[in-house]
C-alpha atoms as a PDB file:
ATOM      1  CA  UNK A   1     -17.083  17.999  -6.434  1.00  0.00           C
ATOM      2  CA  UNK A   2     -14.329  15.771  -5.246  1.00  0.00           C
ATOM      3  CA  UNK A   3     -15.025  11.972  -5.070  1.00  0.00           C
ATOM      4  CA  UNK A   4     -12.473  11.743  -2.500  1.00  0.00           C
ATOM      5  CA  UNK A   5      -9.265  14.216  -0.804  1.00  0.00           C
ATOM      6  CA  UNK A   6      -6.297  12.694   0.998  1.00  0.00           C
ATOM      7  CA  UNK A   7      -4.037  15.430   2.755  1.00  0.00           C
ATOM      8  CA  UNK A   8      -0.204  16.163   2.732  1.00  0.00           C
ATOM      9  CA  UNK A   9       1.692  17.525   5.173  1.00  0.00           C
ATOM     10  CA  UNK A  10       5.003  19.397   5.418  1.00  0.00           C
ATOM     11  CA  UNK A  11       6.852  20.416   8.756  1.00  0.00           C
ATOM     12  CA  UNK A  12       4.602  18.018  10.780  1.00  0.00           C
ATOM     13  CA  UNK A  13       6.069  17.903  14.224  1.00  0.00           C
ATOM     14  CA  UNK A  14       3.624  16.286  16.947  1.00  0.00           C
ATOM     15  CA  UNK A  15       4.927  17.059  20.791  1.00  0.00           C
ATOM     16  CA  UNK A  16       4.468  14.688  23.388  1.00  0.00           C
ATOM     17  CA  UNK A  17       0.525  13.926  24.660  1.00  0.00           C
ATOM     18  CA  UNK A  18      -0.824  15.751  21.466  1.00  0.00           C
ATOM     19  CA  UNK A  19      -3.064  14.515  18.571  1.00  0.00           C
ATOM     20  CA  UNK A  20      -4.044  15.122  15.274  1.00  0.00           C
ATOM     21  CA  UNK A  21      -7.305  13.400  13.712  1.00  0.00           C
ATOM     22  CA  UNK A  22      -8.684  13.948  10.175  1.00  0.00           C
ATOM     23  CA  UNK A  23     -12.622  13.400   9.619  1.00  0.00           C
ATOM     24  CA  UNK A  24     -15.289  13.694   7.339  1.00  0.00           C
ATOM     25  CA  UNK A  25     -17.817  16.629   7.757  1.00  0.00           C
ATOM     26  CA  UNK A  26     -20.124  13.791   9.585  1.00  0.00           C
ATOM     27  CA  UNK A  27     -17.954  12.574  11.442  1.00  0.00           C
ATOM     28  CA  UNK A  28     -18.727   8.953  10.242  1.00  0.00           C
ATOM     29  CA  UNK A  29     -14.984   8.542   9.075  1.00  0.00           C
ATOM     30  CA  UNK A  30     -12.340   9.225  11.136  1.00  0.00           C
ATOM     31  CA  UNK A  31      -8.514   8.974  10.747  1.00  0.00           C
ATOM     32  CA  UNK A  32      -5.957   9.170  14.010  1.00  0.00           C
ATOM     33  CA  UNK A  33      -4.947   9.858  15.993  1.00  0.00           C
ATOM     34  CA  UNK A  34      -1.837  10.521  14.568  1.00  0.00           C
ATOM     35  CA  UNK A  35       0.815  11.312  17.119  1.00  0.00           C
ATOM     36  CA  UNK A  36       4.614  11.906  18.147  1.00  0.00           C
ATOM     37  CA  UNK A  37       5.079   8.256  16.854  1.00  0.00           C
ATOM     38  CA  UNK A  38       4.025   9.527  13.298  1.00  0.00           C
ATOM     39  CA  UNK A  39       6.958  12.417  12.861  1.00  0.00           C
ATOM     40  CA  UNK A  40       9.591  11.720  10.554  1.00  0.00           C
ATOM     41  CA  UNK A  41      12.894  14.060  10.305  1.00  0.00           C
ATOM     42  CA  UNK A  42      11.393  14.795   7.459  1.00  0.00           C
ATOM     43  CA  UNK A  43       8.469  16.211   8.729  1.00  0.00           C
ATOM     44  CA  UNK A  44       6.642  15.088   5.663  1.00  0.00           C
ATOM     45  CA  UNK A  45       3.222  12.685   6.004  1.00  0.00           C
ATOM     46  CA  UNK A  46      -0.079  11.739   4.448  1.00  0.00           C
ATOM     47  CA  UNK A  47      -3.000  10.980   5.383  1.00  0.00           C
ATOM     48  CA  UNK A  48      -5.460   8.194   3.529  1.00  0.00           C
ATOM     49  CA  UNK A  49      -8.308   9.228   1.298  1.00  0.00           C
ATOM     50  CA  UNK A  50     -11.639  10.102   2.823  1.00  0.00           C
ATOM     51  CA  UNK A  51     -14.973  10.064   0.344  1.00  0.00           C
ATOM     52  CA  UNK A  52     -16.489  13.133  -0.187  1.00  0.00           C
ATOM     53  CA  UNK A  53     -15.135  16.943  -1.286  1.00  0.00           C
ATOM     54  CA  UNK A  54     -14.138  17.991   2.301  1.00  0.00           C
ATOM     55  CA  UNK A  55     -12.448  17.424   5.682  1.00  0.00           C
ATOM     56  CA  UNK A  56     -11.891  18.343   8.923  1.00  0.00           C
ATOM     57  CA  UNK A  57      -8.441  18.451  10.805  1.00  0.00           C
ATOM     58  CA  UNK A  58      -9.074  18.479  14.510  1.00  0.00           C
ATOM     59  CA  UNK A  59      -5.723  19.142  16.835  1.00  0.00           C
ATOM     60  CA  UNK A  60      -5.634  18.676  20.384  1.00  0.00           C
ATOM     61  CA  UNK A  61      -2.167  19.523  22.467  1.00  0.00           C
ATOM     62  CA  UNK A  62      -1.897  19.267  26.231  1.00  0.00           C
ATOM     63  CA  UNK A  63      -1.005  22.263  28.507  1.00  0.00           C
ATOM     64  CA  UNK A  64       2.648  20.891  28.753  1.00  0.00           C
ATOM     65  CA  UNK A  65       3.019  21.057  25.051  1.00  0.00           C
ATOM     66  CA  UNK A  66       1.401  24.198  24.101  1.00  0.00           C
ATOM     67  CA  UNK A  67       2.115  26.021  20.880  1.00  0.00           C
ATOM     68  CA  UNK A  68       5.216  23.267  20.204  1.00  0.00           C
ATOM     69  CA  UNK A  69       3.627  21.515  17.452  1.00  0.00           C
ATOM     70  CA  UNK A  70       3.951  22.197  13.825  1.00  0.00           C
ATOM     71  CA  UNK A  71       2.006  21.263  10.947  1.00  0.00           C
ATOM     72  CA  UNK A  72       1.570  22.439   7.476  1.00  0.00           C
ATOM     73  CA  UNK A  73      -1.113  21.131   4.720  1.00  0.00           C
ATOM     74  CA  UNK A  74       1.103  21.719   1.459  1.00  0.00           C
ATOM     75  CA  UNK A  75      -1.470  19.913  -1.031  1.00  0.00           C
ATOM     76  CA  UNK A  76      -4.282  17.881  -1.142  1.00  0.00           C
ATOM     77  CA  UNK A  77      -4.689  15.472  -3.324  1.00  0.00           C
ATOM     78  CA  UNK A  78      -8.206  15.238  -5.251  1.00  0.00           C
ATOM     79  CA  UNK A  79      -9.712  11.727  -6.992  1.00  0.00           C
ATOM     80  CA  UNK A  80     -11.801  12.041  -9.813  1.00  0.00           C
ATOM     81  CA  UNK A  81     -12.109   8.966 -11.003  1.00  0.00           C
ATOM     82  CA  UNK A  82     -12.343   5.111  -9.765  1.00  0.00           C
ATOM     83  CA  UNK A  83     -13.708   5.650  -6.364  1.00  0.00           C
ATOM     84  CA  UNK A  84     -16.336   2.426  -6.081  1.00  0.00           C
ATOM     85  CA  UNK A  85     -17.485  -0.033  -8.735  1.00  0.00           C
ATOM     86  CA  UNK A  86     -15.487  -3.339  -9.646  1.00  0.00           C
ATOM     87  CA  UNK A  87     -12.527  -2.382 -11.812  1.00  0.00           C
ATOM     88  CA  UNK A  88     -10.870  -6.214 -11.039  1.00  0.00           C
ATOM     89  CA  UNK A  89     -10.861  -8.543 -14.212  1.00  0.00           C
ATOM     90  CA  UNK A  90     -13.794 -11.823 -14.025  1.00  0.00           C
ATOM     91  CA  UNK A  91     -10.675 -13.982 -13.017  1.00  0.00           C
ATOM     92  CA  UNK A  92      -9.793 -11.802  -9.524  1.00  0.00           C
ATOM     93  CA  UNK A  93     -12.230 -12.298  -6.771  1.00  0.00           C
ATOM     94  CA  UNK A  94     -12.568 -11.023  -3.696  1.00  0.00           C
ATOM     95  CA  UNK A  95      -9.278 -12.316  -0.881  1.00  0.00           C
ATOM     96  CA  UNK A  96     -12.458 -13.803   1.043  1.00  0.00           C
ATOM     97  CA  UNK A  97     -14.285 -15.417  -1.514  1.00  0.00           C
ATOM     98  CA  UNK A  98     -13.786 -19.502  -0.646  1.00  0.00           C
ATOM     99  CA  UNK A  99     -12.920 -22.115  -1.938  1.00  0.00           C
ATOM    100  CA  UNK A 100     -10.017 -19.439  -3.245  1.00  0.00           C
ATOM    101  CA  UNK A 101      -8.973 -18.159  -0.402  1.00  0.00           C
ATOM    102  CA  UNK A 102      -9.143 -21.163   1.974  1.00  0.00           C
ATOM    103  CA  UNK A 103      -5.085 -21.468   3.028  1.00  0.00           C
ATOM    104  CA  UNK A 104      -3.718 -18.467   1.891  1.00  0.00           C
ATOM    105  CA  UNK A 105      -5.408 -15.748   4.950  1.00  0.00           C
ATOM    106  CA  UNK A 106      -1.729 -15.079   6.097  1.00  0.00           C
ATOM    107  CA  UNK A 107      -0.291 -14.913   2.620  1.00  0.00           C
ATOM    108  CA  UNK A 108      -2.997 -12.392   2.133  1.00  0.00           C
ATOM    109  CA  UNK A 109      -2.359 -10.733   5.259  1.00  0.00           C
ATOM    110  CA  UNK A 110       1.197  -9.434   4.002  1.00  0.00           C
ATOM    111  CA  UNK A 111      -0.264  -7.952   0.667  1.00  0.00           C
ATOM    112  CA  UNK A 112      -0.580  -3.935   0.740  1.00  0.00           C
ATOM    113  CA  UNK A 113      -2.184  -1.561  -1.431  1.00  0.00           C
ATOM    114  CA  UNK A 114       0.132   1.687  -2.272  1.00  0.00           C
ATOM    115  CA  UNK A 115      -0.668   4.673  -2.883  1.00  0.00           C
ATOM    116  CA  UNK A 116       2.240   5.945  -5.189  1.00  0.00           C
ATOM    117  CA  UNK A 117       3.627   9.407  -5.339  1.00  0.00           C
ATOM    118  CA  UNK A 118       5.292   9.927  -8.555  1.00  0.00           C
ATOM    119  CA  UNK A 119       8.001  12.769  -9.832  1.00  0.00           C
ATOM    120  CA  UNK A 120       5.942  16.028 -10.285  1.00  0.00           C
ATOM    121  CA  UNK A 121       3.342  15.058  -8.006  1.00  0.00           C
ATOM    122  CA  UNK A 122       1.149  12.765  -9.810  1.00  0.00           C
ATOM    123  CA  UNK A 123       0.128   9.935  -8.033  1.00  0.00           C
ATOM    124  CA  UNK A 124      -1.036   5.983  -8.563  1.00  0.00           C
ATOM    125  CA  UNK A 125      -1.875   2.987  -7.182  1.00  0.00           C
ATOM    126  CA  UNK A 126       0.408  -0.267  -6.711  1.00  0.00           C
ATOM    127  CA  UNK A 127       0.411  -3.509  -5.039  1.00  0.00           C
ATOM    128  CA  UNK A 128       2.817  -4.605  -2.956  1.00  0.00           C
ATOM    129  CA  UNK A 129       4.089  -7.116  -0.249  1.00  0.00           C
ATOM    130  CA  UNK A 130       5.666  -7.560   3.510  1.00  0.00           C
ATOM    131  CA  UNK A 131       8.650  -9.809   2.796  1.00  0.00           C
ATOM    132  CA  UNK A 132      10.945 -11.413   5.434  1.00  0.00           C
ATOM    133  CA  UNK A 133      14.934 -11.385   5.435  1.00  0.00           C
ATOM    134  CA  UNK A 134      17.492 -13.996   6.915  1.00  0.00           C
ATOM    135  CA  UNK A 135      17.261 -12.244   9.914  1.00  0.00           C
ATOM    136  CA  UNK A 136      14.186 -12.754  11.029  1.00  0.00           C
ATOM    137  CA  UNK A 137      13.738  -9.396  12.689  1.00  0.00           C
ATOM    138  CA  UNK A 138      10.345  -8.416  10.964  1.00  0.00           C
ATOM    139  CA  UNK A 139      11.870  -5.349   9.477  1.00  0.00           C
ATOM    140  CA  UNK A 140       9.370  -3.542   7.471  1.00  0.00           C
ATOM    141  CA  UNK A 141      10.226  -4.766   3.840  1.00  0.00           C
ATOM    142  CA  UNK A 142       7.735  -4.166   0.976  1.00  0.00           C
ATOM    143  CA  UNK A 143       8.143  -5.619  -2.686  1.00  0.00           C
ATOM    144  CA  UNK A 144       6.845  -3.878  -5.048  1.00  0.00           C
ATOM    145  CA  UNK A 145       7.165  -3.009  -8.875  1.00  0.00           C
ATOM    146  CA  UNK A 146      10.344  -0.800 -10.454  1.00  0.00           C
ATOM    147  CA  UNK A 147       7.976   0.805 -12.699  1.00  0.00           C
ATOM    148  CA  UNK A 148       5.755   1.697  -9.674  1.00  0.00           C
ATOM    149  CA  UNK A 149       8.404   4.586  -8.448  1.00  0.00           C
ATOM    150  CA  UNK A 150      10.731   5.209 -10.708  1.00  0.00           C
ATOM    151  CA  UNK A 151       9.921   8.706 -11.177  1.00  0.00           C
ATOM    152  CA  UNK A 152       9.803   8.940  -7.358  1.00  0.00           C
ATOM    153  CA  UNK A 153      12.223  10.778  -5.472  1.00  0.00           C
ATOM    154  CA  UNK A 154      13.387  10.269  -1.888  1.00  0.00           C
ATOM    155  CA  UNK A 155      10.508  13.489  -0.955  1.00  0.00           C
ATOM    156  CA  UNK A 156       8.242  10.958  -2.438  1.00  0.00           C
ATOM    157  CA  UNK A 157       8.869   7.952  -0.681  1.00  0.00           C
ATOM    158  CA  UNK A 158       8.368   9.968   1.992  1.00  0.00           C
ATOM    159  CA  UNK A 159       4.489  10.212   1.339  1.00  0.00           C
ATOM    160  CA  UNK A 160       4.199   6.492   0.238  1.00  0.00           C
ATOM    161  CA  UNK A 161       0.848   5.456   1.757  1.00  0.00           C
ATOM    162  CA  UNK A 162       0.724   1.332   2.644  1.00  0.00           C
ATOM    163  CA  UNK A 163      -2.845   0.403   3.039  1.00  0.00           C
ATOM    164  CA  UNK A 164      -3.115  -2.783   5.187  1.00  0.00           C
ATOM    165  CA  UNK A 165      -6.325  -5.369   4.853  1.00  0.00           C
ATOM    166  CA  UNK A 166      -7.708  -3.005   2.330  1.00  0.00           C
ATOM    167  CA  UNK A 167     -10.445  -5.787   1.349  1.00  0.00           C
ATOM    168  CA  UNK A 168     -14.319  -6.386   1.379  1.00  0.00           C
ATOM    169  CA  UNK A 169     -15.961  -7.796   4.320  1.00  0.00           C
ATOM    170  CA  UNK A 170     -17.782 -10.744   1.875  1.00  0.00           C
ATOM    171  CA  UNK A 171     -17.079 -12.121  -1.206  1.00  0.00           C
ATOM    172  CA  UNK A 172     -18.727  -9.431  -3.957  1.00  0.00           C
ATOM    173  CA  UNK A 173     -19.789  -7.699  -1.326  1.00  0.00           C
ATOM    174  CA  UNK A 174     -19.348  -5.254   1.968  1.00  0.00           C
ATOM    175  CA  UNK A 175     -17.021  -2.406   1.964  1.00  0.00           C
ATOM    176  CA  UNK A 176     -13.466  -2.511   2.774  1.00  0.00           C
ATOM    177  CA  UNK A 177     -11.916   0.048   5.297  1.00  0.00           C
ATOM    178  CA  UNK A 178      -9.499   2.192   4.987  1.00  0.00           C
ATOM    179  CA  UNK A 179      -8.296   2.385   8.507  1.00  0.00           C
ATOM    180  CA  UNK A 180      -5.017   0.202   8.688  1.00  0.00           C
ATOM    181  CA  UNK A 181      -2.709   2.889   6.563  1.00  0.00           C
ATOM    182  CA  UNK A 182       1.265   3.449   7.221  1.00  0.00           C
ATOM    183  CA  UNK A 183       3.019   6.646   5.657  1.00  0.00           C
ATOM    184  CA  UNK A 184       6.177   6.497   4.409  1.00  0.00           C
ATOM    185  CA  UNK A 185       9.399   4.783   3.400  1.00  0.00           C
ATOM    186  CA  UNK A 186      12.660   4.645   2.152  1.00  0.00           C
ATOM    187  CA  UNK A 187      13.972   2.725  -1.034  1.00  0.00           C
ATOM    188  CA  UNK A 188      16.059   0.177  -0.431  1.00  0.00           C
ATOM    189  CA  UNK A 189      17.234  -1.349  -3.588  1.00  0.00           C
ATOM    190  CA  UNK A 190      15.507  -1.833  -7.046  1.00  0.00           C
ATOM    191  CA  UNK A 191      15.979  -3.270 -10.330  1.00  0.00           C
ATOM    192  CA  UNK A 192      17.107   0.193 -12.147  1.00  0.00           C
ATOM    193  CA  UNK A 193      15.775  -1.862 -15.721  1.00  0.00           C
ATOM    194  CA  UNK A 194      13.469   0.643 -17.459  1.00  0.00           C
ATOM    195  CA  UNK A 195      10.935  -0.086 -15.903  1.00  0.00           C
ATOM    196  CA  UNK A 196      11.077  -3.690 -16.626  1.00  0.00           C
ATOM    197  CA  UNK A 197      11.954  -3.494 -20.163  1.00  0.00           C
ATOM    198  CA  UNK A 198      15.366  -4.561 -19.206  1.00  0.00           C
ATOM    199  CA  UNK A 199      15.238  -6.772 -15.813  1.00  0.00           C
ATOM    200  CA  UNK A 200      13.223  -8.336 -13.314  1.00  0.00           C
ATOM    201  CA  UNK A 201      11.187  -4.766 -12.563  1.00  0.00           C
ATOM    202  CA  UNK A 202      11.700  -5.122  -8.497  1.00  0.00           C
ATOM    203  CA  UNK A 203      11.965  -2.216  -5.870  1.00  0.00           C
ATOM    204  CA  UNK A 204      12.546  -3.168  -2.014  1.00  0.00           C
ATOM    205  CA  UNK A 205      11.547  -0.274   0.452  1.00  0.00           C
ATOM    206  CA  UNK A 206      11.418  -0.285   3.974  1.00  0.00           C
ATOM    207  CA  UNK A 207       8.735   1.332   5.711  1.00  0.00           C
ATOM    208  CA  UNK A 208       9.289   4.641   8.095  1.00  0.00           C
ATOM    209  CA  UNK A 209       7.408   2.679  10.950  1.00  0.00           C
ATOM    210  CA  UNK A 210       7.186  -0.767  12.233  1.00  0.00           C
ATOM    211  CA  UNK A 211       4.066  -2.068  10.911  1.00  0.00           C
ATOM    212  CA  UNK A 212       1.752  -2.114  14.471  1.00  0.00           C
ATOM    213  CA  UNK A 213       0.108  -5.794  15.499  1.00  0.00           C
ATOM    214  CA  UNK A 214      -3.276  -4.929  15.052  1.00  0.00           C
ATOM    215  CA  UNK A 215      -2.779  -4.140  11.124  1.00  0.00           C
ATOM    216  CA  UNK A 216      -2.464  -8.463  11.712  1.00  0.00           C
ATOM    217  CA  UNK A 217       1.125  -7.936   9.437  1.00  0.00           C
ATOM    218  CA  UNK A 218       2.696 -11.396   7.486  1.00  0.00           C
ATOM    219  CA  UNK A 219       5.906 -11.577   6.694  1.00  0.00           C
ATOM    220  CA  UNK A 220       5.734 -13.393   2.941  1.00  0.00           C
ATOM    221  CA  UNK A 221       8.474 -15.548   2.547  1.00  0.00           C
ATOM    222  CA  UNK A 222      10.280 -16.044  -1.323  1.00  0.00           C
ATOM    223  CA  UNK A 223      12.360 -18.423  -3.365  1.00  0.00           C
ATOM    224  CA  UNK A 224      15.872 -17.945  -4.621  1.00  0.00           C
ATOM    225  CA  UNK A 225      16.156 -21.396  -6.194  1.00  0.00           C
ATOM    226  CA  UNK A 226      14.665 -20.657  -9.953  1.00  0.00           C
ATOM    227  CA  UNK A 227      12.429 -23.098  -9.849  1.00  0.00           C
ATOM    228  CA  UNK A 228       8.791 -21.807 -10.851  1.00  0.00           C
ATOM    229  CA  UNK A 229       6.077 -23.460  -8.241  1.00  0.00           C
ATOM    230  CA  UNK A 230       3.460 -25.987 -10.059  1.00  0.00           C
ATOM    231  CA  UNK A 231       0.602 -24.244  -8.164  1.00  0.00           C
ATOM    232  CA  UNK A 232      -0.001 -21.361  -6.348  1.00  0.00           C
ATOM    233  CA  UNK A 233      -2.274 -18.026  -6.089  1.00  0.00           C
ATOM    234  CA  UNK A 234      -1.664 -14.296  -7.360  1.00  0.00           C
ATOM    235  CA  UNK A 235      -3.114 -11.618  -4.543  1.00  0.00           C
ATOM    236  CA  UNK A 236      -3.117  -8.104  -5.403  1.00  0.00           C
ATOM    237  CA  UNK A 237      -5.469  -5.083  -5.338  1.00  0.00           C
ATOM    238  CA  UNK A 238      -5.756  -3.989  -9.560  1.00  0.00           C
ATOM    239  CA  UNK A 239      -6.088  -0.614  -9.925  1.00  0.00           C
ATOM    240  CA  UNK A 240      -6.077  -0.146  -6.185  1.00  0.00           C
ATOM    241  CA  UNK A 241      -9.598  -2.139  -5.393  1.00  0.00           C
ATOM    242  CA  UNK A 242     -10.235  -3.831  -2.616  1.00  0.00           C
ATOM    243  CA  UNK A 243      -7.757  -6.901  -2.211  1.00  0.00           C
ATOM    244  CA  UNK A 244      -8.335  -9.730  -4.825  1.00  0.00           C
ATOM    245  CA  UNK A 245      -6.753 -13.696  -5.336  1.00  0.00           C
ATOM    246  CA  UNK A 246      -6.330 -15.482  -8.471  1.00  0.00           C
ATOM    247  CA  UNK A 247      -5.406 -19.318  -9.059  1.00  0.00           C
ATOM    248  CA  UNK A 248      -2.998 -20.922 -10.956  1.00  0.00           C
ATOM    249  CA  UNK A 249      -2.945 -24.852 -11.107  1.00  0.00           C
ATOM    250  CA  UNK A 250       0.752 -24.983 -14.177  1.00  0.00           C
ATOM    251  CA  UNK A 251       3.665 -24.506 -13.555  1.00  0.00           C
ATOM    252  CA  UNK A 252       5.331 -20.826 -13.868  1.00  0.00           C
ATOM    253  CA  UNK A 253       6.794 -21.071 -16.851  1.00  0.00           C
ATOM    254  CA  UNK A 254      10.209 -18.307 -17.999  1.00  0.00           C
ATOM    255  CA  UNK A 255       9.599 -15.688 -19.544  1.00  0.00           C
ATOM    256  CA  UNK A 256      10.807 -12.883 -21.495  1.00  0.00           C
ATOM    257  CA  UNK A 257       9.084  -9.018 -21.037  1.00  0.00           C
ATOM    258  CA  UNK A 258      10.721  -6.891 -23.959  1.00  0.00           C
ATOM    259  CA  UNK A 259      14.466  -7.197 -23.507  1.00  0.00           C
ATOM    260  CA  UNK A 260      14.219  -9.235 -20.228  1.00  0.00           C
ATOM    261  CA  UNK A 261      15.313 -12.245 -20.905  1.00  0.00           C
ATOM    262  CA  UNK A 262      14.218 -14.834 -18.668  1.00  0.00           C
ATOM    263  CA  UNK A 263      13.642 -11.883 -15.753  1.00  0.00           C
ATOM    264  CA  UNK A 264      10.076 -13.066 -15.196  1.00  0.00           C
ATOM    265  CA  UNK A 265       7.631 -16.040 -14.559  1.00  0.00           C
ATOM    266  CA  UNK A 266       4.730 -16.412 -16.947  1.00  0.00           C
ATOM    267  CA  UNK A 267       1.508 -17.433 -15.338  1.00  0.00           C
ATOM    268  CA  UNK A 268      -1.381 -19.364 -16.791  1.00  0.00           C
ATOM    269  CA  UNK A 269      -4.450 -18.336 -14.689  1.00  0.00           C
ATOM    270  CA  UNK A 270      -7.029 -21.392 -14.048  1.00  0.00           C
ATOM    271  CA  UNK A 271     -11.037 -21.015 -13.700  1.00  0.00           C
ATOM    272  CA  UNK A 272     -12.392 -21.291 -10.359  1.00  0.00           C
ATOM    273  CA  UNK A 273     -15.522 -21.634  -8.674  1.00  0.00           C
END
């Protein structure tokens, strides 16, 4: 009775030349292959959600590696709740809707959705986004929210899932595909403020992986200055839908969240067409 089931994996350890692909009992969704380049000293890993109450793993291993991989499923995770159906607000449209979107594809481009895994195994869905450093090098950096994981532990972060160009094919309509997903990361700093309560509510992780060319990854760019911008967009995926944009046209005003003094911009959305 599942709506959806997304795997986990302990002791995964993927030789050379084999695979690993997880479907649905049709076959009409398909995740993988997952290879070598997916292990992690770990050994944990995830795999996305897939509709329906039941997959299929399918492993294939070459004659040179047999019986050296290692796999274990230690839990699979089970949605009840929130699979389909608009849960966005009136004011966030779809990332392809126009005249919204028009300038801000690349922008959009670097936004993720996350699938969270919290302390005690609960999980939850985020938003978060690619961001460059002063080196240039394209590490994989992801913004995100404090309050996101911090109940996480490093075991956690380990089964981070980073959904890439999760977003409908039209604007109100189409699906969006779940087939650009990265597992995994480490945290690299974060705000350590309650949550927000008491700070600016940031955590910086950096993926396990590289983040491959044909998820079409930007590298969003950010301002130290403390100047708000006059204009700008918000893109995000609320309550893990499909990828929306919102429109501001005032300036970001400071603004105080409980005992965060001046740790946050206020936004004043504006009506669009």
């Amino acid at each position: 009775g599942a709506l959806a089931t997304e795997l986990y994996f302990e002791g995964l350890d993927i030789p050379e030349g084999a695979r690993l692909f997880v479907h649905s009992d049709d076959r009409s969704v398909v995740h993988g292959a997952f290879t070598s380049y997916n292990n992690h000293p770990s050994g944990l890993f995830a795999t996305a959600q897939i509709a329906g109450d039941a997959q299929v793993i399918e492993y294939f291993e070459p004659v040179q590696a047999r019986g050296l991989g290692r796999f274990n499923v230690s839990s699979v995770g089970h949605a009840y709740r929130f699979m389909g159906g608009a849960k966005a607000d009136a004011c966030e449209v779809d990332m392809v809707c126009t005249p919204e979107s028009i300038g801000w594809g690349p922008e959009g481009d670097g936004v993720v959705r996350i699938s969270v895994v919290l302390g005690g195994g609960g999980l939850a869905w985020c938003s978060g986004s690619l961001v460059n450093n002063t080196a240039l090098d394209c590490k994989p950096y992801i913004l995100t929210a404090f309050h996101c994981g911090e109940s996480s532990t490093d075991a956690n972060f380990s089964l981070y899932k980073f959904y890439f160009r999760y977003q409908r094919s039209g604007c109100g309509t189409g699906t969006a595909l779940a087939n650009k997903v990265m597992t995994g990361c480490t945290r690299r700093a974060d705000s350590n403020c309650g949550g927000g309560d008491n700070g600016s509510d940031f955590l910086l992780v950096e993926a396990n992986n590289n983040v491959p060319a044909n998820f079409f990854p930007y590298f969003n760019g950010w301002d130290a200055s403390g100047t708000g911008s006059g204009s700008g967009v918000g893109i995000h995926h609320p309550d893990g839908d499909e990828k929306k944009i919102s429109t501001y046209t005032s300036s970001l005003a400071s603004a105080t969240w409980m005992n965060a003094g001046g740790a946050h911009w206020r936004v004043f959305w504006t009506a669009t067409t």
